[in-house]
PDB file of N, CA and C in Angstrom:
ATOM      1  N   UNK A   1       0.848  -1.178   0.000  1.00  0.00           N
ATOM      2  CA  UNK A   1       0.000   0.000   0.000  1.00  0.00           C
ATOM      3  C   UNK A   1       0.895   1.242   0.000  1.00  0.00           C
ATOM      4  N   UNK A   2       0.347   2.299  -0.410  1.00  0.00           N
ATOM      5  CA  UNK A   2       0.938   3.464  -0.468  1.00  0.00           C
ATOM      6  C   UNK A   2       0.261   4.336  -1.122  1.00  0.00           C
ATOM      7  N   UNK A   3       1.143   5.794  -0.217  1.00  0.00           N
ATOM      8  CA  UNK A   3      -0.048   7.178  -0.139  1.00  0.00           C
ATOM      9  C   UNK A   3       0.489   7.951  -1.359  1.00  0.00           C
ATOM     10  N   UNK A   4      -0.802   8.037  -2.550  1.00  0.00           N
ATOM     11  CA  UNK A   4      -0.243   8.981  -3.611  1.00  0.00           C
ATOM     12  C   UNK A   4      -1.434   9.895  -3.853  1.00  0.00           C
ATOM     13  N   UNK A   5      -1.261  11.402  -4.739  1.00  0.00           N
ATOM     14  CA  UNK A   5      -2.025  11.730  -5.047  1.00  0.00           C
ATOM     15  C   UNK A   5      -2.798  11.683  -6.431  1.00  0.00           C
ATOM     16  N   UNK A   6      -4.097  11.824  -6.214  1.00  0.00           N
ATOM     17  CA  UNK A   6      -5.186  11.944  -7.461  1.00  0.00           C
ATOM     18  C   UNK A   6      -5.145  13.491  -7.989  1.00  0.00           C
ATOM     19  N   UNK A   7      -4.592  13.165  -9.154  1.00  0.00           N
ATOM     20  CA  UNK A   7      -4.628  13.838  -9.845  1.00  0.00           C
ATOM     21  C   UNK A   7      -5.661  14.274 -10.822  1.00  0.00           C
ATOM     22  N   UNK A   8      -6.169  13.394 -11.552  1.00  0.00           N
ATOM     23  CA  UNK A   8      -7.819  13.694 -12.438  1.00  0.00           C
ATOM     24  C   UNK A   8      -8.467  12.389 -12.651  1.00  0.00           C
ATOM     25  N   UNK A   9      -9.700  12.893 -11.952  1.00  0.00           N
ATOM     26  CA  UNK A   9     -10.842  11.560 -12.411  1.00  0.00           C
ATOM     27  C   UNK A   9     -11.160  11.467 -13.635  1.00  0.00           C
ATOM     28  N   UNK A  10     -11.217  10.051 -14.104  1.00  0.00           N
ATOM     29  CA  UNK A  10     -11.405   9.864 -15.601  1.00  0.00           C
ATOM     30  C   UNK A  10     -12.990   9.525 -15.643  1.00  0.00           C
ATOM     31  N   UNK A  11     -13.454   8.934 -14.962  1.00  0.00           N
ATOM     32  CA  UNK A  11     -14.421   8.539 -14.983  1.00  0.00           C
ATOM     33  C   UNK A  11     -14.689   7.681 -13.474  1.00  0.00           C
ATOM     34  N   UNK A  12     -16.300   7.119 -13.273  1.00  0.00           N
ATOM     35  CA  UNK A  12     -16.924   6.675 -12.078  1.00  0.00           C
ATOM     36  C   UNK A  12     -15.586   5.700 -11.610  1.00  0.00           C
ATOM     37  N   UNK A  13     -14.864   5.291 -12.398  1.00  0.00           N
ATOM     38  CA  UNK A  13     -13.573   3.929 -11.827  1.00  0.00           C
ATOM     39  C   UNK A  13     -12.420   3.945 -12.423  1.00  0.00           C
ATOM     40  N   UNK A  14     -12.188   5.037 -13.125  1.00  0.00           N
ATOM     41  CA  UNK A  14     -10.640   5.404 -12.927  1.00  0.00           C
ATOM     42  C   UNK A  14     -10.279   6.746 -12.575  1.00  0.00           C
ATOM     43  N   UNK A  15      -9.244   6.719 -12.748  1.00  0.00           N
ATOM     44  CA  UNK A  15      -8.476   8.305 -11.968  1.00  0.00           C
ATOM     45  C   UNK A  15      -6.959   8.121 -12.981  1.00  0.00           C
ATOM     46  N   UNK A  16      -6.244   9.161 -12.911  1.00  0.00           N
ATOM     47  CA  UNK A  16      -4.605   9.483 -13.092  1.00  0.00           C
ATOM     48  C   UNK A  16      -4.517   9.779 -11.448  1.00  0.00           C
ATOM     49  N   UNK A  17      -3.007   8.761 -11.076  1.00  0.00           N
ATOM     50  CA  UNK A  17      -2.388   8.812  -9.686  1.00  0.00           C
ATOM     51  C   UNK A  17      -0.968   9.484 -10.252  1.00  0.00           C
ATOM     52  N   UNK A  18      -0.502  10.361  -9.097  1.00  0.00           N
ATOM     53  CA  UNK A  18       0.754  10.622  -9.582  1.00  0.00           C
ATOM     54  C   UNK A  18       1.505  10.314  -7.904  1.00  0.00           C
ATOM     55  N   UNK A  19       2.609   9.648  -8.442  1.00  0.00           N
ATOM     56  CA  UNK A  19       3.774   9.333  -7.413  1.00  0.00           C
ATOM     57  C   UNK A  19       4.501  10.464  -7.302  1.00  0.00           C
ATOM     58  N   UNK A  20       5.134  10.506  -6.081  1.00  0.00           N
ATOM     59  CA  UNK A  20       6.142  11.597  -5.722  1.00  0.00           C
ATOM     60  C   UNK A  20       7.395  11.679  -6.266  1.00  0.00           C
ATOM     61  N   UNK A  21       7.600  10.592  -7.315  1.00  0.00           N
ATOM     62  CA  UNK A  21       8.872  10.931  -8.112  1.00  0.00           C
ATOM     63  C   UNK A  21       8.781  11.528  -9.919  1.00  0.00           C
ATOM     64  N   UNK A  22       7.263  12.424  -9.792  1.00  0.00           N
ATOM     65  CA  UNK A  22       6.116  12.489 -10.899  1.00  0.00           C
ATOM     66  C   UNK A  22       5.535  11.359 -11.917  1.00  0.00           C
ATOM     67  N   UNK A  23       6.045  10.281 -11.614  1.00  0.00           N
ATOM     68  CA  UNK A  23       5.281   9.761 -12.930  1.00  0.00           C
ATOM     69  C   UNK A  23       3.934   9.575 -12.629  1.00  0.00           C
ATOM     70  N   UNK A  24       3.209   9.430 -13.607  1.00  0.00           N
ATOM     71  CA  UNK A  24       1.074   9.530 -13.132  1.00  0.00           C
ATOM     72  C   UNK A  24       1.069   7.775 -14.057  1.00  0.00           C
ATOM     73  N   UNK A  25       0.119   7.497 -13.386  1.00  0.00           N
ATOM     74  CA  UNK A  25      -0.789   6.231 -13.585  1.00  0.00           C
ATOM     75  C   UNK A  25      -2.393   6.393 -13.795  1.00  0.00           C
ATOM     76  N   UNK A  26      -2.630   5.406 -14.674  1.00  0.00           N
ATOM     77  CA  UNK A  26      -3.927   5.746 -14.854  1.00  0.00           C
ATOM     78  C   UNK A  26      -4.521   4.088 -14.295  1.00  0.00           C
ATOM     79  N   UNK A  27      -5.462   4.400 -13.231  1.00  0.00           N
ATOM     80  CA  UNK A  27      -5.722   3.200 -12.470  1.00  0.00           C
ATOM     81  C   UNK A  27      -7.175   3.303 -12.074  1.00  0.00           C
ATOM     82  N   UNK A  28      -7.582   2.095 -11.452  1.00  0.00           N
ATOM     83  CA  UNK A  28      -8.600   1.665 -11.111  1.00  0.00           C
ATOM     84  C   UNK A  28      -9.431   2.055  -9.477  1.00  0.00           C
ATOM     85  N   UNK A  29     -10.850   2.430  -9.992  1.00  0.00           N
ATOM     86  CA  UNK A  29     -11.296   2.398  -8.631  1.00  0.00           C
ATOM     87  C   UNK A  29     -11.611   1.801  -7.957  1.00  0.00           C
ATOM     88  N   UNK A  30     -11.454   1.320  -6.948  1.00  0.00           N
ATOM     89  CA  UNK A  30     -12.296  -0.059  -6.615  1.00  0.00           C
ATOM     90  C   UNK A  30     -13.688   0.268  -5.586  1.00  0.00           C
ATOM     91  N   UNK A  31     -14.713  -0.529  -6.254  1.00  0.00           N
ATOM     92  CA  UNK A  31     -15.849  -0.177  -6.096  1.00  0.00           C
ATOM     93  C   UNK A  31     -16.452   0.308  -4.684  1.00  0.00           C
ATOM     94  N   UNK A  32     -15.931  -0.037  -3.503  1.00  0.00           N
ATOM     95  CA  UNK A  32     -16.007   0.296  -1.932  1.00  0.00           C
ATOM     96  C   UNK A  32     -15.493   1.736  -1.410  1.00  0.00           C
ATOM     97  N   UNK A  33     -14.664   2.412  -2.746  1.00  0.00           N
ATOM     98  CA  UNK A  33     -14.554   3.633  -2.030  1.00  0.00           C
ATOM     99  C   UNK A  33     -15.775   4.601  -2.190  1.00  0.00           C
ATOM    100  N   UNK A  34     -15.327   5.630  -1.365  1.00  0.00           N
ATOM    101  CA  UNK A  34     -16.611   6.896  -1.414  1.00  0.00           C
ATOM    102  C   UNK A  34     -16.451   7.550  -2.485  1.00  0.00           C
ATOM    103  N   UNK A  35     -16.505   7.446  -3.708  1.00  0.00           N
ATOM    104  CA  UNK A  35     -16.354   8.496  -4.657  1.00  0.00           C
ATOM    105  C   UNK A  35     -16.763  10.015  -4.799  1.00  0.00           C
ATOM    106  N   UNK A  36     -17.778   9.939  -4.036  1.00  0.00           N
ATOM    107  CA  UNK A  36     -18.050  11.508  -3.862  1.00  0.00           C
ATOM    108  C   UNK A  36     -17.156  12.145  -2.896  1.00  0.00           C
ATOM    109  N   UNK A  37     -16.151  11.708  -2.420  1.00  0.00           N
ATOM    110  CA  UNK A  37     -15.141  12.404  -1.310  1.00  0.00           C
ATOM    111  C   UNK A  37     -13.973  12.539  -1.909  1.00  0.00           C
ATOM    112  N   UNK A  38     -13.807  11.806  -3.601  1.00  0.00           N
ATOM    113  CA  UNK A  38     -12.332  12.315  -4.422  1.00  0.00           C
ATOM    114  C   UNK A  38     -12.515  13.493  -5.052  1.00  0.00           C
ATOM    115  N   UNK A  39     -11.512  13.782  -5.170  1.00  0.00           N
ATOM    116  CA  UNK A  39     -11.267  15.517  -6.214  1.00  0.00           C
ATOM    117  C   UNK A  39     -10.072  15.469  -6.577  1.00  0.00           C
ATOM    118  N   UNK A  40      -9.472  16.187  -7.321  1.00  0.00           N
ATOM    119  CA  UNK A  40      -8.151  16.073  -7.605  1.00  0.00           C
ATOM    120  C   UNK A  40      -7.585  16.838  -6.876  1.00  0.00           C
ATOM    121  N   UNK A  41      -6.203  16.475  -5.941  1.00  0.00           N
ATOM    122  CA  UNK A  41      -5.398  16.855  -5.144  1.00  0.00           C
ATOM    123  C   UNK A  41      -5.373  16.451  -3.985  1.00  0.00           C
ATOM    124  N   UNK A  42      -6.315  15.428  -3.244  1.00  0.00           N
ATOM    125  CA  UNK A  42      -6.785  14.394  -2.343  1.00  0.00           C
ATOM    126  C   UNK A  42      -5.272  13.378  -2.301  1.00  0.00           C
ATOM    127  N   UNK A  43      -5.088  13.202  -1.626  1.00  0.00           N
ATOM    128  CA  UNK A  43      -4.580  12.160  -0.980  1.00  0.00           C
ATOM    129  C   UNK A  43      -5.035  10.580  -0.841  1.00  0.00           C
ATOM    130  N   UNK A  44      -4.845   9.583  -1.642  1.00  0.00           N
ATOM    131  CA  UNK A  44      -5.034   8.365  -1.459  1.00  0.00           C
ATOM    132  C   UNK A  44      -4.634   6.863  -1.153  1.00  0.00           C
ATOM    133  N   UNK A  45      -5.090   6.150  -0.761  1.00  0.00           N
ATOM    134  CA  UNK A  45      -4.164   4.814  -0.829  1.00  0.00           C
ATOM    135  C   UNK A  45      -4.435   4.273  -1.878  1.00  0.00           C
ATOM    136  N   UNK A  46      -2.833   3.474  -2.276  1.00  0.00           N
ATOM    137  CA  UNK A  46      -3.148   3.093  -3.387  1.00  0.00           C
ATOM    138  C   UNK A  46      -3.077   1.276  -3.219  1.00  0.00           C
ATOM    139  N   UNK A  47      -3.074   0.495  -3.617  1.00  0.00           N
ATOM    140  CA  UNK A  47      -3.339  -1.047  -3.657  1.00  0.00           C
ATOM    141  C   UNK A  47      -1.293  -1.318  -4.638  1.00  0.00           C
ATOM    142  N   UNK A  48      -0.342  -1.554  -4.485  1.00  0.00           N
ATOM    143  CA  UNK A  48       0.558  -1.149  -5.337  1.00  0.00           C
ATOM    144  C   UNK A  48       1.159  -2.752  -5.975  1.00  0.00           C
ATOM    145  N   UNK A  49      -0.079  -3.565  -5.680  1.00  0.00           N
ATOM    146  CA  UNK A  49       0.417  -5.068  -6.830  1.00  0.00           C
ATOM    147  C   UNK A  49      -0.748  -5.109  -7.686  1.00  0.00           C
ATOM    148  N   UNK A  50      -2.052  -4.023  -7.412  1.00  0.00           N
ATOM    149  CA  UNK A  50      -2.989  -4.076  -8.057  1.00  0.00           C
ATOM    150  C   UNK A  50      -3.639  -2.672  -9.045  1.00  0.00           C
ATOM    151  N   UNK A  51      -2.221  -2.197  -8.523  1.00  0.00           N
ATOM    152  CA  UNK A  51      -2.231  -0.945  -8.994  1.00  0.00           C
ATOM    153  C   UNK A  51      -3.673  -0.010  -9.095  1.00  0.00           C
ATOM    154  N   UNK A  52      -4.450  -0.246  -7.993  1.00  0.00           N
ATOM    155  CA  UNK A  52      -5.961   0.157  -7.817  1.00  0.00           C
ATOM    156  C   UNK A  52      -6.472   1.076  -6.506  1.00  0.00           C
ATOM    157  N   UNK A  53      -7.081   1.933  -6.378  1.00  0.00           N
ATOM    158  CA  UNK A  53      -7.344   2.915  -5.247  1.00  0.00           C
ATOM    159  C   UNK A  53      -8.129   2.238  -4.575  1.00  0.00           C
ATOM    160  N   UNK A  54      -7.827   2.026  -3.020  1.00  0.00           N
ATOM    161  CA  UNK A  54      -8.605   1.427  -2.240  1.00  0.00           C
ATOM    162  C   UNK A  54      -8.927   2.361  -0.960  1.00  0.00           C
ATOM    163  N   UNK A  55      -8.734   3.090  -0.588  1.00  0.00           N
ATOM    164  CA  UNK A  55      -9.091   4.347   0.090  1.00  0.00           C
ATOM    165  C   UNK A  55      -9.173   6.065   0.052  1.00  0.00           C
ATOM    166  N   UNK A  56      -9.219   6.554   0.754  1.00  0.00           N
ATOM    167  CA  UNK A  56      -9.357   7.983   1.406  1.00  0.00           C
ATOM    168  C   UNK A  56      -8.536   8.240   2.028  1.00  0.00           C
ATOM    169  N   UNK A  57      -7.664   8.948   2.157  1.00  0.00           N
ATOM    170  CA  UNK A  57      -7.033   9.788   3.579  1.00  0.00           C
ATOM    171  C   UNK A  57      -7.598  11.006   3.713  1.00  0.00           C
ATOM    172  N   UNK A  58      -8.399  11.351   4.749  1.00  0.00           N
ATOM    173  CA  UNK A  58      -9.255  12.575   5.621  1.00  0.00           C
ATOM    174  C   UNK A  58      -7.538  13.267   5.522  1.00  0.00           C
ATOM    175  N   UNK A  59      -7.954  14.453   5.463  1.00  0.00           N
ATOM    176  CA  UNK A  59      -7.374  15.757   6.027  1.00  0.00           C
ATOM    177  C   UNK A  59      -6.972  16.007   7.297  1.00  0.00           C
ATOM    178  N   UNK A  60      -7.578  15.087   8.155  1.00  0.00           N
ATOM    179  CA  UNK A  60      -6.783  14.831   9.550  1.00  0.00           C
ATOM    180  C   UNK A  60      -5.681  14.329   9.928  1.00  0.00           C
ATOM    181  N   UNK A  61      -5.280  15.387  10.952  1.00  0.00           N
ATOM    182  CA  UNK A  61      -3.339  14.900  11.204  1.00  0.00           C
ATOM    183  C   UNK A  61      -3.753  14.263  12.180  1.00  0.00           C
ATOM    184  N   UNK A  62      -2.820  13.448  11.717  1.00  0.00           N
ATOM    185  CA  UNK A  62      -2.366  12.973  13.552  1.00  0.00           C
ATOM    186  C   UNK A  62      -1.783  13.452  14.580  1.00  0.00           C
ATOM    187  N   UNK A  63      -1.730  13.590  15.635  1.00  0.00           N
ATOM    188  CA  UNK A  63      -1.257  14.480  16.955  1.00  0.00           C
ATOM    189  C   UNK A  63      -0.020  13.985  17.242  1.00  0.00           C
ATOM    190  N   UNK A  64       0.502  13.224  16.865  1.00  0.00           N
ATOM    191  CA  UNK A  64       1.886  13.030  16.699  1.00  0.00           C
ATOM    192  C   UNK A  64       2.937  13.049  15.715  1.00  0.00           C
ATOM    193  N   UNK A  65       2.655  13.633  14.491  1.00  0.00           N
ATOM    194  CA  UNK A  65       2.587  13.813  13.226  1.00  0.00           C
ATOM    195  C   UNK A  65       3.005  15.651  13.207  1.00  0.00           C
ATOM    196  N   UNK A  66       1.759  16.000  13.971  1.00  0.00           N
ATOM    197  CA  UNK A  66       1.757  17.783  13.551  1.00  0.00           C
ATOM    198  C   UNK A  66       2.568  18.368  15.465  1.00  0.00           C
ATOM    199  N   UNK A  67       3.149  17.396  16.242  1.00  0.00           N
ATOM    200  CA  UNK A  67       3.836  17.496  17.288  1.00  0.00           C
ATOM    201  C   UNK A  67       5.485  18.013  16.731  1.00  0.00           C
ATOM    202  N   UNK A  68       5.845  17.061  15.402  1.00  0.00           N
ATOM    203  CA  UNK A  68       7.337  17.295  15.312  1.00  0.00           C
ATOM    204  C   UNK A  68       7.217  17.779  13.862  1.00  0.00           C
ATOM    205  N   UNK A  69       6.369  18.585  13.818  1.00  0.00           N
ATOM    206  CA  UNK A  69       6.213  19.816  12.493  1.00  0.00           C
ATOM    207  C   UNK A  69       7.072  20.578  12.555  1.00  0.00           C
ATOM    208  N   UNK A  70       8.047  21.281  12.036  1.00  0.00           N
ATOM    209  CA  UNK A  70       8.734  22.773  12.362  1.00  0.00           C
ATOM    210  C   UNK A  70       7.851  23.802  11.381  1.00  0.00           C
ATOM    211  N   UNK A  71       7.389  24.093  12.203  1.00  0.00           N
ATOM    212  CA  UNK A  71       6.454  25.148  11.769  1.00  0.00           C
ATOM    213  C   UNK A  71       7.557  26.786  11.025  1.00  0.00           C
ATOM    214  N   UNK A  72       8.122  27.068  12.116  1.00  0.00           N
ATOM    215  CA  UNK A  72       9.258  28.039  11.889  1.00  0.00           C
ATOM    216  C   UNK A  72      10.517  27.694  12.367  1.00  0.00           C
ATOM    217  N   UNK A  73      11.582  28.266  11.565  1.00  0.00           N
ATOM    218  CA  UNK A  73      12.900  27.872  11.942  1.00  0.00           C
ATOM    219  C   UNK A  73      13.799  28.425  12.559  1.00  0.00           C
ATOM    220  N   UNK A  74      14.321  27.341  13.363  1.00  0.00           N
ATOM    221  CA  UNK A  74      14.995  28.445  14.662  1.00  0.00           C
ATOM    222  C   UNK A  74      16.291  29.506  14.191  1.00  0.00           C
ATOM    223  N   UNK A  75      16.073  30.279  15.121  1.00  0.00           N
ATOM    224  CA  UNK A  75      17.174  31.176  15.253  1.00  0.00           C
ATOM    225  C   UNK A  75      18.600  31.240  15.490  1.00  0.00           C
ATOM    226  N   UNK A  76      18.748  29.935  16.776  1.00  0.00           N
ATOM    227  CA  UNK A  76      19.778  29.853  17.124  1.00  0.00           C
ATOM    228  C   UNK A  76      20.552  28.977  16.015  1.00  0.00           C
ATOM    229  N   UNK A  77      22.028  29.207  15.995  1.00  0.00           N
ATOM    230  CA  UNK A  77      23.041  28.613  14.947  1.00  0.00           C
ATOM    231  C   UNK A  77      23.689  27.355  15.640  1.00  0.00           C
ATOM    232  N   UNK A  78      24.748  26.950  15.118  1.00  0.00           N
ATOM    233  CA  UNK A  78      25.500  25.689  16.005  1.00  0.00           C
ATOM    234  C   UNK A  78      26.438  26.906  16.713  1.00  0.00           C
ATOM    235  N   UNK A  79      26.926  27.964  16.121  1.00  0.00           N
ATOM    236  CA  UNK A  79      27.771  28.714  16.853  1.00  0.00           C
ATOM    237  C   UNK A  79      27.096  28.747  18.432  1.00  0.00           C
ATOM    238  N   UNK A  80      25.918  29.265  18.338  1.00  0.00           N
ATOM    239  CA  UNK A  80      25.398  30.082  19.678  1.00  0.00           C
ATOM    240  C   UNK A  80      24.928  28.598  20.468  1.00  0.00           C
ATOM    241  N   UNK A  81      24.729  27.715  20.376  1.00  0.00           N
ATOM    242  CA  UNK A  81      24.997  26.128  20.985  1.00  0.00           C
ATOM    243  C   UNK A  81      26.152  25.686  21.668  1.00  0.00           C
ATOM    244  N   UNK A  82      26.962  25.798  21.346  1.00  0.00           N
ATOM    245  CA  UNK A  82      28.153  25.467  22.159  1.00  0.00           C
ATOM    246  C   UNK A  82      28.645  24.182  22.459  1.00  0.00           C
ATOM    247  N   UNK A  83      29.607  24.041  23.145  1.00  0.00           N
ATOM    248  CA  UNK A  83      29.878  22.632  24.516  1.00  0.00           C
ATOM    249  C   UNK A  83      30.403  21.880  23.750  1.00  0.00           C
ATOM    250  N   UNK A  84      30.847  21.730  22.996  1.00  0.00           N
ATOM    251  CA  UNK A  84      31.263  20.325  22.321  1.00  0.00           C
ATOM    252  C   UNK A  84      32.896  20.741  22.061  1.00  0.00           C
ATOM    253  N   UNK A  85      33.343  21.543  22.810  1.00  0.00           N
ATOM    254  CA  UNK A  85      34.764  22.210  22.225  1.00  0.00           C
ATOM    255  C   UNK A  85      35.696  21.128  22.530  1.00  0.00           C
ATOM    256  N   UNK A  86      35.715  20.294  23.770  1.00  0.00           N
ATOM    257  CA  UNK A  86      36.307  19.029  23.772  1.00  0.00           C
ATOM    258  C   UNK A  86      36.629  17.884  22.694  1.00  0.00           C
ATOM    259  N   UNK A  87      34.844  17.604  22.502  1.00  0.00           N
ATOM    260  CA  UNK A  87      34.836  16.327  21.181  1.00  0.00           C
ATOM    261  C   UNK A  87      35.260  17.324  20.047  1.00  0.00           C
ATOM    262  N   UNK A  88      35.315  18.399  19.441  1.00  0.00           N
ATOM    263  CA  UNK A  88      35.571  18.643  18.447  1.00  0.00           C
ATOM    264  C   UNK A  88      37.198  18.323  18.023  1.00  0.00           C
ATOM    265  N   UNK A  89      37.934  18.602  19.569  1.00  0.00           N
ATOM    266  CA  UNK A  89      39.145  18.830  19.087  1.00  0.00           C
ATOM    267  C   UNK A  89      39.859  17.398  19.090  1.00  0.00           C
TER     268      UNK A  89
END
């Protein structure tokens, strides 16, 4: 299994999937998902020996997921850190 995005519905049971290294697939729906909850730019699971969409991923994070987000990036440098003047040398 694995999470790719939908890119364009072709019709009621296929879609174009595109992987994160861009190439797109044109694959199968399988009949148990919610189809009225795809759109293009959704997030899905994909089936990857059957090359076929078998779920949804909701828009919901997980709380341990959006815990080790860096939202913004720190300020401090390795300079202003210190202590390691021992192991360095």
């Amino acid at each position: 299994m694995g999470v790719r995005n939908l890119e364009e519905l072709i019709d009621e049971n296929h879609a174009i999937i595109s992987l994160s290294i861009g190439s797109e697939y044109y694959v199968r729906i399988l009949s148990f998902v919610d189809k009225d909850q795809l759109e293009p730019g959704c997030a899905i699971l994909m089936h990857n020996k059957i090359l076929s969409v078998v779920g949804l991923l909701q828009d919901e994070v997980d709380p341990m997921v959006s815990v080790m987000k860096v939202e913004k990036a720190p300020l401090e440098s390795y300079a202003d850190i210190g202590g390691l003047d021992v192991q360095i040398q």
